[in-house]
Every structure is written in structure tokens, then in C-alpha cells.
PDB file of N, CA and C in Angstrom:
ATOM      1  N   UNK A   1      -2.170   4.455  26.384  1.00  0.00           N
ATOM      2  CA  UNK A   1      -2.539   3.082  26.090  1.00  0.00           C
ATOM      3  C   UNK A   1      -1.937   2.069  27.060  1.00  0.00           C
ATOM      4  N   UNK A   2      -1.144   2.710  28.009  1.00  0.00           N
ATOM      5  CA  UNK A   2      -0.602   1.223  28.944  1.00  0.00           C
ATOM      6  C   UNK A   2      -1.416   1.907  30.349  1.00  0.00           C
ATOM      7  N   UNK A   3      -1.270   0.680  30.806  1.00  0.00           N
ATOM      8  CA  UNK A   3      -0.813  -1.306  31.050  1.00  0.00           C
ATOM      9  C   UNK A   3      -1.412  -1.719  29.635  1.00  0.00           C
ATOM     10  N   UNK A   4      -0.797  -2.243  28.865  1.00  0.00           N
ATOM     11  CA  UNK A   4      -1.636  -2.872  27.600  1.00  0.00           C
ATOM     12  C   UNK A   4      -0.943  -4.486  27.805  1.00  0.00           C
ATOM     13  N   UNK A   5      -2.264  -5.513  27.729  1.00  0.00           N
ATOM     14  CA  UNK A   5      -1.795  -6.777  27.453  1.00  0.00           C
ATOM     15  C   UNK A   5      -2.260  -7.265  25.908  1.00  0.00           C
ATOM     16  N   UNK A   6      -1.136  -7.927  25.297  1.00  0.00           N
ATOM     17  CA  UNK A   6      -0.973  -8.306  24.405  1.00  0.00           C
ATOM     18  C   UNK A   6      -0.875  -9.603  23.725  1.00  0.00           C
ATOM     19  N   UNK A   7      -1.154 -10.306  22.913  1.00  0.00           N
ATOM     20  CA  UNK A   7      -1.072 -12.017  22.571  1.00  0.00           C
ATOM     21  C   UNK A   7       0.157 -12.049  21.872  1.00  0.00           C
ATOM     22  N   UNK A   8       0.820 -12.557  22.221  1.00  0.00           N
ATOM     23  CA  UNK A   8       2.398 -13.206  21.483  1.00  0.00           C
ATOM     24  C   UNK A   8       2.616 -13.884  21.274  1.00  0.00           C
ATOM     25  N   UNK A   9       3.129 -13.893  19.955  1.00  0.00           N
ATOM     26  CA  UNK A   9       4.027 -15.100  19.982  1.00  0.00           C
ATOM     27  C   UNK A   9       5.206 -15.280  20.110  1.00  0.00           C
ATOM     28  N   UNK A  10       6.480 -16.346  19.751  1.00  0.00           N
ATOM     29  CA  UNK A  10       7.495 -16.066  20.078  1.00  0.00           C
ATOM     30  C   UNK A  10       8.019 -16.663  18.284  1.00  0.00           C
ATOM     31  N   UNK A  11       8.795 -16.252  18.063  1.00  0.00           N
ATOM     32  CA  UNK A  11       9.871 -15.930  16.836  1.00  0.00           C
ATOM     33  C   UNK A  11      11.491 -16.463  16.607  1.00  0.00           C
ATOM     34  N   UNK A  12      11.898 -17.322  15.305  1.00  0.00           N
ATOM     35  CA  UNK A  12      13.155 -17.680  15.570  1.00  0.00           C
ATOM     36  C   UNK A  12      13.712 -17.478  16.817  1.00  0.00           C
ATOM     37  N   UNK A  13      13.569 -17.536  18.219  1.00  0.00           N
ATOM     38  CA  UNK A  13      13.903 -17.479  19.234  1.00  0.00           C
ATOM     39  C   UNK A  13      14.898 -16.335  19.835  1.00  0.00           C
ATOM     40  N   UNK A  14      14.423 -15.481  19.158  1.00  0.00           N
ATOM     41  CA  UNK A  14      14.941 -14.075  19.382  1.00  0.00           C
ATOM     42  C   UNK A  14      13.578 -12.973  19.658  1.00  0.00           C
ATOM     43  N   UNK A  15      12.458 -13.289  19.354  1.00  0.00           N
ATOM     44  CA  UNK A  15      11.577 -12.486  19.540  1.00  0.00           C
ATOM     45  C   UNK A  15      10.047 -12.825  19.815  1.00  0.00           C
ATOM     46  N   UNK A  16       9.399 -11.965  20.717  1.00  0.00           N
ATOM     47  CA  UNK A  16       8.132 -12.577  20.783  1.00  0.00           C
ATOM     48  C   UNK A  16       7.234 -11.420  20.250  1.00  0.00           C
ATOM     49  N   UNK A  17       6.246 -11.296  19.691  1.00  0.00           N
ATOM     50  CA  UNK A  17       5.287 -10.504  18.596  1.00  0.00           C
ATOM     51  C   UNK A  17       3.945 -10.560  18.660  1.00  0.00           C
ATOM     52  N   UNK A  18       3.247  -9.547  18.542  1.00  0.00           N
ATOM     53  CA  UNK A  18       2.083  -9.545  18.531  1.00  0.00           C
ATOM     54  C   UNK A  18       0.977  -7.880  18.047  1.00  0.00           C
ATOM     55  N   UNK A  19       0.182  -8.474  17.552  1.00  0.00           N
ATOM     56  CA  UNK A  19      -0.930  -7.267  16.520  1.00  0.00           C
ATOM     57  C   UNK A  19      -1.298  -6.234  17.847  1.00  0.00           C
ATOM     58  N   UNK A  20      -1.665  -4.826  17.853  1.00  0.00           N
ATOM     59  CA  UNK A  20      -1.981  -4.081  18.809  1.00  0.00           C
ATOM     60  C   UNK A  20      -3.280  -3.272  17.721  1.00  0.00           C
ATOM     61  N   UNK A  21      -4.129  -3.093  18.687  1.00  0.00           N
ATOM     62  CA  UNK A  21      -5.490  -2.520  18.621  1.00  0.00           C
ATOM     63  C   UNK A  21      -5.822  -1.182  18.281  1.00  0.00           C
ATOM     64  N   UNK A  22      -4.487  -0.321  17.995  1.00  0.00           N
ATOM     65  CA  UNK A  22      -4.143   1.061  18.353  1.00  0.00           C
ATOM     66  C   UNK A  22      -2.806   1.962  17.021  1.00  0.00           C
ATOM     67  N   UNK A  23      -3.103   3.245  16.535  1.00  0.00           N
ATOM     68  CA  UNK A  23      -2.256   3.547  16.136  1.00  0.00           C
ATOM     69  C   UNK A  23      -1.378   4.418  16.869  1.00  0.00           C
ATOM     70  N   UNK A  24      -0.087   3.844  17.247  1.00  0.00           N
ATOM     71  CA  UNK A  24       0.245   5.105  17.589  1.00  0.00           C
ATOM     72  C   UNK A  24       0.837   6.224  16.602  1.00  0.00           C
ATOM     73  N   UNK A  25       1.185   7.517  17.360  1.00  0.00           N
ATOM     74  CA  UNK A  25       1.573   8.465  16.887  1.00  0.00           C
ATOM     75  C   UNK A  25       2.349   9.292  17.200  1.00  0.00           C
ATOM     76  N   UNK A  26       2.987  10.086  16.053  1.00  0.00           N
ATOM     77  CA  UNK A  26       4.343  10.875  16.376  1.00  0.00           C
ATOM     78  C   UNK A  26       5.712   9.990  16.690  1.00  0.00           C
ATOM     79  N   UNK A  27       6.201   8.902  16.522  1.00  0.00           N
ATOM     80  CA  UNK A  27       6.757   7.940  16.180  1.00  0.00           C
ATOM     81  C   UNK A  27       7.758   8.449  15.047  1.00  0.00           C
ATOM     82  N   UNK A  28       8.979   8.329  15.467  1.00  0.00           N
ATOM     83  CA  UNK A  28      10.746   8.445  14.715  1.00  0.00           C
ATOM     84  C   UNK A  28      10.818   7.385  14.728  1.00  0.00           C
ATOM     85  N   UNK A  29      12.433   7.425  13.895  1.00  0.00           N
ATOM     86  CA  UNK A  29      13.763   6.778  14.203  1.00  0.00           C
ATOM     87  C   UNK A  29      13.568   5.060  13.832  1.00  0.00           C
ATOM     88  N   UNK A  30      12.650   4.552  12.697  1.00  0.00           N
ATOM     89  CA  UNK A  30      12.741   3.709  12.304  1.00  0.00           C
ATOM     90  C   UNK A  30      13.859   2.838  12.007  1.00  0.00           C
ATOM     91  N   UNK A  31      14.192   1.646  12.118  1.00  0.00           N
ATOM     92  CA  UNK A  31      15.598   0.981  11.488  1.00  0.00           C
ATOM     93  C   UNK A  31      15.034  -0.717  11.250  1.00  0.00           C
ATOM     94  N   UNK A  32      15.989  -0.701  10.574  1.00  0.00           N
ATOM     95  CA  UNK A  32      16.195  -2.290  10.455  1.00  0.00           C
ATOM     96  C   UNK A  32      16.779  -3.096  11.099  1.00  0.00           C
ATOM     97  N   UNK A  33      17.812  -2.918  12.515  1.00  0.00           N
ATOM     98  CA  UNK A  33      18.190  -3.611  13.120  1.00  0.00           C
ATOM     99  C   UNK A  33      17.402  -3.529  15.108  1.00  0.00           C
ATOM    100  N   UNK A  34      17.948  -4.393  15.485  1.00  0.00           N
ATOM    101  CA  UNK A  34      17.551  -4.101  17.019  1.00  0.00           C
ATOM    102  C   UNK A  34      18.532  -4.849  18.048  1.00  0.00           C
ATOM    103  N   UNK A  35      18.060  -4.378  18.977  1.00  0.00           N
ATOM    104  CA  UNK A  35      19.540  -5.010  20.373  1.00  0.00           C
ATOM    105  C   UNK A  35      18.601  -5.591  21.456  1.00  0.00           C
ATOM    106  N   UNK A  36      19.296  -6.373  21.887  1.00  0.00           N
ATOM    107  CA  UNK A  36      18.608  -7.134  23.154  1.00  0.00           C
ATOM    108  C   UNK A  36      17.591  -6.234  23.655  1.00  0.00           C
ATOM    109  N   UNK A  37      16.511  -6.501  24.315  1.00  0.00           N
ATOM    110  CA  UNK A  37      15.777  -5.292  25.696  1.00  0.00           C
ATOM    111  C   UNK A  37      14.877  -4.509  24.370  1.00  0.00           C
ATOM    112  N   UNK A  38      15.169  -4.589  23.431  1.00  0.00           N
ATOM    113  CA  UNK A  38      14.162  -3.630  22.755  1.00  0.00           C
ATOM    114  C   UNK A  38      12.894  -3.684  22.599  1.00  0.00           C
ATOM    115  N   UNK A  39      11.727  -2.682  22.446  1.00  0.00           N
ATOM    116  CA  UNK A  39      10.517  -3.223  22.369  1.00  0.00           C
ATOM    117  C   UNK A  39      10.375  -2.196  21.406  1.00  0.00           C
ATOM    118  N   UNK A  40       9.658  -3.172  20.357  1.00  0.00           N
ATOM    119  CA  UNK A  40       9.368  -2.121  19.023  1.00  0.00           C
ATOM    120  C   UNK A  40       7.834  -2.124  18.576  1.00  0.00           C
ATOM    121  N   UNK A  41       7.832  -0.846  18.033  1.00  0.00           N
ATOM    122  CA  UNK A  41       6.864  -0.828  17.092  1.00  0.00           C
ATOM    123  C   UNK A  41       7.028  -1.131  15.696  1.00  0.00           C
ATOM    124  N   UNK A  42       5.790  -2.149  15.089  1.00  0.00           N
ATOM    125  CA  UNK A  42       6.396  -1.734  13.262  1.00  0.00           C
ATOM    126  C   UNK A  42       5.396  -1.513  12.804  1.00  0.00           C
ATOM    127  N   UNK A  43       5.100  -0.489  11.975  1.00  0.00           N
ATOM    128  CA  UNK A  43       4.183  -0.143  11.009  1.00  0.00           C
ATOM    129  C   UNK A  43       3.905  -0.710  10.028  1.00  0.00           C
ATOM    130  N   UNK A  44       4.498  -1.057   9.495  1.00  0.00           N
ATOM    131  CA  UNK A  44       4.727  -2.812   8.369  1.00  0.00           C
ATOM    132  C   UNK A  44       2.902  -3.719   8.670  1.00  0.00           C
ATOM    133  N   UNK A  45       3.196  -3.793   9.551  1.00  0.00           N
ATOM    134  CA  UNK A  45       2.961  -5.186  10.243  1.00  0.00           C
ATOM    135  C   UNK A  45       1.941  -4.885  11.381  1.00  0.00           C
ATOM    136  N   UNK A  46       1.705  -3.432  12.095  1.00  0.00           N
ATOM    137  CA  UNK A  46       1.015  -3.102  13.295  1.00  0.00           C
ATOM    138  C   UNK A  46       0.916  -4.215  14.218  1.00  0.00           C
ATOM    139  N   UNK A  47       1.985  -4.102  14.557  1.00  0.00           N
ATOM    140  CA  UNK A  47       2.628  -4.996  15.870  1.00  0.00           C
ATOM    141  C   UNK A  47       3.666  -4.141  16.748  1.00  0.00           C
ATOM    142  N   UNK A  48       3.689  -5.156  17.848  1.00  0.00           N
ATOM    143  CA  UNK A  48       4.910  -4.466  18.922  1.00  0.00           C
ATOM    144  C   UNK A  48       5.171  -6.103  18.700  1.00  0.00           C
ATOM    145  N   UNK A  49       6.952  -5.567  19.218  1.00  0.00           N
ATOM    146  CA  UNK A  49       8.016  -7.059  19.508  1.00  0.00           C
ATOM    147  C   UNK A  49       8.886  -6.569  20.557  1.00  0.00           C
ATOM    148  N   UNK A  50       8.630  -7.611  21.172  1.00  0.00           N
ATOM    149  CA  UNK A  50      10.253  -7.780  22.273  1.00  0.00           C
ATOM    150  C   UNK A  50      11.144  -8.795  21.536  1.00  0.00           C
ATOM    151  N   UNK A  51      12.251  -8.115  21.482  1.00  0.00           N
ATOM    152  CA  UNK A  51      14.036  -8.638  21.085  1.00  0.00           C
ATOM    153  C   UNK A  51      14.570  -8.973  22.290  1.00  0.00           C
ATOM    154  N   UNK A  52      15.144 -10.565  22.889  1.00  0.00           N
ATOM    155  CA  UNK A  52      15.732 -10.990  23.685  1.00  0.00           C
ATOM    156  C   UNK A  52      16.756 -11.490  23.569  1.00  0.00           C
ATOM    157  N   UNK A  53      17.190 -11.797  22.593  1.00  0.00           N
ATOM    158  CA  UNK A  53      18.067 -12.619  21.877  1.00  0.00           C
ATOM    159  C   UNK A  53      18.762 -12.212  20.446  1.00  0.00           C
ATOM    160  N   UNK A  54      20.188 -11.705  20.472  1.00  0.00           N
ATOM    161  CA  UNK A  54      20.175 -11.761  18.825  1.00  0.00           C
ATOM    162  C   UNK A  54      20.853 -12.886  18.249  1.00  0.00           C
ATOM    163  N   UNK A  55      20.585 -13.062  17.254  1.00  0.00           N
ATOM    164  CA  UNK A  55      20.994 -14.060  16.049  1.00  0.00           C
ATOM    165  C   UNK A  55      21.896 -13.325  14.851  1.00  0.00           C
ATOM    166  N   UNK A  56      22.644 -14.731  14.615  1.00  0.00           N
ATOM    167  CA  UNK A  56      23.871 -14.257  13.831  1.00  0.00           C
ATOM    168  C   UNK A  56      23.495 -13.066  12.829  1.00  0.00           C
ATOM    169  N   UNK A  57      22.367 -12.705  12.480  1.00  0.00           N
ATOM    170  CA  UNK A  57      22.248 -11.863  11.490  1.00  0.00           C
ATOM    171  C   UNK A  57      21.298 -10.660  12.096  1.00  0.00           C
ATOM    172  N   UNK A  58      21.036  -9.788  12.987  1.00  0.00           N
ATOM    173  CA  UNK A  58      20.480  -9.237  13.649  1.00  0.00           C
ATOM    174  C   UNK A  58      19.270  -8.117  13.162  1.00  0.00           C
ATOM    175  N   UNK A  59      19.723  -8.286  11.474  1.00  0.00           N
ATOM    176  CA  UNK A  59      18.871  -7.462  10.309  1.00  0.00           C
ATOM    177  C   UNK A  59      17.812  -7.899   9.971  1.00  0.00           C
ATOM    178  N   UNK A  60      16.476  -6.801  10.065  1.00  0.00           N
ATOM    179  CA  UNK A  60      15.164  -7.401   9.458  1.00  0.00           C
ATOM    180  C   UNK A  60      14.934  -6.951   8.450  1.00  0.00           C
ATOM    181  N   UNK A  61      13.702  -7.333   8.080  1.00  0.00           N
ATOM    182  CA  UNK A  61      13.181  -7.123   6.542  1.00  0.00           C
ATOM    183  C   UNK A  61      12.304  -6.158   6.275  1.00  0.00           C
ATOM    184  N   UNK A  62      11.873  -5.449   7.702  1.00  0.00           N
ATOM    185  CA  UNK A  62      11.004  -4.096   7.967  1.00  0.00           C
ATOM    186  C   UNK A  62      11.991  -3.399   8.902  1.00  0.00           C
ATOM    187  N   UNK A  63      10.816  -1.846   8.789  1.00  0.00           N
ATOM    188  CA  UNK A  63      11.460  -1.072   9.740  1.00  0.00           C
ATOM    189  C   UNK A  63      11.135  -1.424  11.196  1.00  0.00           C
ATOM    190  N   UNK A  64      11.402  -1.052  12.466  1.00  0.00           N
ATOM    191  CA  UNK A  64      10.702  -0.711  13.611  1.00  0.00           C
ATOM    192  C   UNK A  64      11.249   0.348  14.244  1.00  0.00           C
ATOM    193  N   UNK A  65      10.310   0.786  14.668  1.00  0.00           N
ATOM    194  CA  UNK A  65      10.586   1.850  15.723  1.00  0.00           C
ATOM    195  C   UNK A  65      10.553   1.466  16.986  1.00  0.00           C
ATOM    196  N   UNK A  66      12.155   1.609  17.767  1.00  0.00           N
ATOM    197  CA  UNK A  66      12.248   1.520  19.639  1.00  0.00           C
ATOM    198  C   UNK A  66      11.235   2.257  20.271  1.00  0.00           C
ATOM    199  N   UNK A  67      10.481   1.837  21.016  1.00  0.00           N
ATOM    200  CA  UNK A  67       9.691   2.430  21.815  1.00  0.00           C
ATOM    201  C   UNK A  67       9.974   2.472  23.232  1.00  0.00           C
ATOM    202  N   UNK A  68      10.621   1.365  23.985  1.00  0.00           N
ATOM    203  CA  UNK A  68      10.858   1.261  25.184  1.00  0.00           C
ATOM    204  C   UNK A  68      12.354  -0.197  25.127  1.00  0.00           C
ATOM    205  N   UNK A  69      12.427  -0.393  26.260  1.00  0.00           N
ATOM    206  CA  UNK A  69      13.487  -1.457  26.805  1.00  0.00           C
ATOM    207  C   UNK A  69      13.074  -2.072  27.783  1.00  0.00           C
ATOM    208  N   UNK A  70      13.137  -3.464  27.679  1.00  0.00           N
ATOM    209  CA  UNK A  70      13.029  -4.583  28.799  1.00  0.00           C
ATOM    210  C   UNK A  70      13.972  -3.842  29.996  1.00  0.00           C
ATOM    211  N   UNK A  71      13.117  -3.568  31.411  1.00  0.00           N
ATOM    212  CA  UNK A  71      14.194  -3.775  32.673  1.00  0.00           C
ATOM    213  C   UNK A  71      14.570  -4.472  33.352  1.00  0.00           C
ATOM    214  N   UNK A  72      14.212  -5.941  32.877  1.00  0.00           N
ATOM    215  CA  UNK A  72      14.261  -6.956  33.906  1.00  0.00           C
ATOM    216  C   UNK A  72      15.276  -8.113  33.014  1.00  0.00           C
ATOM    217  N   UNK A  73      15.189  -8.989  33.794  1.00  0.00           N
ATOM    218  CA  UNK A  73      16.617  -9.963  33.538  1.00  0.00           C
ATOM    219  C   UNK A  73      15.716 -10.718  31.869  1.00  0.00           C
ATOM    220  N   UNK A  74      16.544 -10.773  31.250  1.00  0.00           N
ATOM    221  CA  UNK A  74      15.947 -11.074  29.485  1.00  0.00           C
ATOM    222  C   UNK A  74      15.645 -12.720  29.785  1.00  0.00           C
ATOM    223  N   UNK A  75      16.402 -13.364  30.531  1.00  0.00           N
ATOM    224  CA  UNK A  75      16.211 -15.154  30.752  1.00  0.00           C
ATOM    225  C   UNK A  75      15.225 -15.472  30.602  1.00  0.00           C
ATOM    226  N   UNK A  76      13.891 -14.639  31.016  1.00  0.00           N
ATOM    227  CA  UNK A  76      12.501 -14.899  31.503  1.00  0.00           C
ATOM    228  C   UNK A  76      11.672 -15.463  29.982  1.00  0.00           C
ATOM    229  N   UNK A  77      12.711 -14.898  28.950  1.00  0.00           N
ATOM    230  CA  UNK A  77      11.602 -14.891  27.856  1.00  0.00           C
ATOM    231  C   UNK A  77      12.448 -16.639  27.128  1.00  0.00           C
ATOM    232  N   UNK A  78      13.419 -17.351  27.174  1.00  0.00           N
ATOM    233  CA  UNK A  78      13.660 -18.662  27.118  1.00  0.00           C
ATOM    234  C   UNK A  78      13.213 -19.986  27.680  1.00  0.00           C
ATOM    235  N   UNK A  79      12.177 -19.238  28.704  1.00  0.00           N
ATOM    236  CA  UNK A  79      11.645 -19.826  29.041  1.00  0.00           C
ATOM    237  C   UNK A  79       9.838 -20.328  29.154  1.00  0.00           C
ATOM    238  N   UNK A  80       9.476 -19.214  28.517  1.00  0.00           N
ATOM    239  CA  UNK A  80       7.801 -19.090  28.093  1.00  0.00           C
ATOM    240  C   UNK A  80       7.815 -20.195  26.940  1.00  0.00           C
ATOM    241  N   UNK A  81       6.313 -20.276  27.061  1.00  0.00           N
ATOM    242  CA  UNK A  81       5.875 -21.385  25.793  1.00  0.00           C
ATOM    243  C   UNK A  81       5.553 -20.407  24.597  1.00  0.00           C
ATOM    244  N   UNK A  82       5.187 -21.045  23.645  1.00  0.00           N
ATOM    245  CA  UNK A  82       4.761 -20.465  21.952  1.00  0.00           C
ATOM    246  C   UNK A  82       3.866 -18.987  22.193  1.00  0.00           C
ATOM    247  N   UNK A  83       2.942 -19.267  22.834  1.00  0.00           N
ATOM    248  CA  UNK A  83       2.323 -18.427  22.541  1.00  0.00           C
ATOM    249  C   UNK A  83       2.178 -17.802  24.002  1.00  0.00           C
ATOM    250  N   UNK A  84       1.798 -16.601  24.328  1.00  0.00           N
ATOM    251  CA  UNK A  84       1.658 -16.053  25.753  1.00  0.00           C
ATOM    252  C   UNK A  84       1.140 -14.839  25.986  1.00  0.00           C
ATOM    253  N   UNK A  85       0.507 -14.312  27.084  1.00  0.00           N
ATOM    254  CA  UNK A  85      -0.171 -13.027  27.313  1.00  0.00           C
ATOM    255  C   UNK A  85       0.825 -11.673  27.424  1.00  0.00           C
ATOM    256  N   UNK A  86       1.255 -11.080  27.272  1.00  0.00           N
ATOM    257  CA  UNK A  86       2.597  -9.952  27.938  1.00  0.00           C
ATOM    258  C   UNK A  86       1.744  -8.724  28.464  1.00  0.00           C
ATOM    259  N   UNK A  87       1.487  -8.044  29.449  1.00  0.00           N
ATOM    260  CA  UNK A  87       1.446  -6.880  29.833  1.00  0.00           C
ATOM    261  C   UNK A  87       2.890  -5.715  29.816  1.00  0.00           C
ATOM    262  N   UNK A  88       2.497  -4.597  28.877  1.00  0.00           N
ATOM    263  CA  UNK A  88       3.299  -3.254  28.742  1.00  0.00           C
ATOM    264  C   UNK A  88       2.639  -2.636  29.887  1.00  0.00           C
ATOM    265  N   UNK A  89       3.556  -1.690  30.599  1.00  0.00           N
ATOM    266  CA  UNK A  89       3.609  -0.642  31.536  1.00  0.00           C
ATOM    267  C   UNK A  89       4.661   0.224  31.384  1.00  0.00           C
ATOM    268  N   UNK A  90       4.474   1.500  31.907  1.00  0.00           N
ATOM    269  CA  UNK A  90       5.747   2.109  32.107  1.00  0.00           C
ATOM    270  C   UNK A  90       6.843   2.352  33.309  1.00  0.00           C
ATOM    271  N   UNK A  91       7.440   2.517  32.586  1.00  0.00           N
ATOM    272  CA  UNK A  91       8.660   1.806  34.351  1.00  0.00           C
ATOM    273  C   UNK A  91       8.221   3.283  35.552  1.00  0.00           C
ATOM    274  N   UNK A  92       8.479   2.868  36.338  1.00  0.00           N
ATOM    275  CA  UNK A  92       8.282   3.981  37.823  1.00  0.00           C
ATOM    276  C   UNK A  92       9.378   4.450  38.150  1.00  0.00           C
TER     277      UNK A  92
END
């Protein structure tokens, strides 16, 4: 499914989110928390999120599953507007 571009939004300012077209599968390791660079899946919700930022309380209210990690400098995402396009790839 990648290069996949995606519609986002951005979130208490820790995350930007958006619905995907696709189920994936064979998918672990669900949790309730996440760390900077993360890009998740949630089944909840059939969305992916990028985590850039954590906040004093770093616990959600669903599961997600890590799928990948931001490789690039996290700043980039304090600076986008509300809503925005994101292209997924896999790193080389």
C-alpha cells in the first residue's frame, strides 16, 4: 500500500490523523501509549497517526499499533496548518 497519501489532520498538538482506505493485516503489539516518531495504526478508529509531540499525559483512550517511525527532524510537523496532505513511504 505505500507511497500512500493521506488527509490529516492535526490533534491537541501532539498528533496529526487521518481515515485510510485499506485493512491492514497481521498487525501486533497494540498499546495505549506512544513516543515521539511513531506512526500508528488504530483499529478503533481505521486511521493512521503521526505522534510528534508528547503531552503531559501521553495515554490514549484506544489501542494503536506502531507501524513505522518518523526519520526526519519532528519540527516539520509545528509547523503545518490544520489540515494537510502526508505521503507514507518506506525508508531506503
Amino acid at each position: 500500500n505505500f507511497p500512500l497519501t493521506i488527509s490529516m489532520v492535526g490533534y491537541s498538538g501532539r498528533e496529526y490523523y487521518g481515515d485510510v482506505d485499506f485493512y491492514p493485516q497481521h498487525l501486533e503489539g497494540s498499546q495505549k501509549t506512544f513516543e515521539n516518531d511513531n506512526i500508528t495504526y488504530c483499529e478503533a478508529h481505521h486511521n493512521m497517526a503521526i505522534f510528534y509531540a508528547q503531552t503531559d499525559n501521553p495515554n490514549l483512550s484506544v489501542d494503536v499499533i506502531p507501524i513505522g517511525k518518523v526519520t526526519s527532524n519532528l519540527s516539520v510537523f509545528d509547523d503545518l496548518s490544520g489540515s494537510v496532505q502526508i505521503t507514507f513511504a518506506l525508508a531506503e
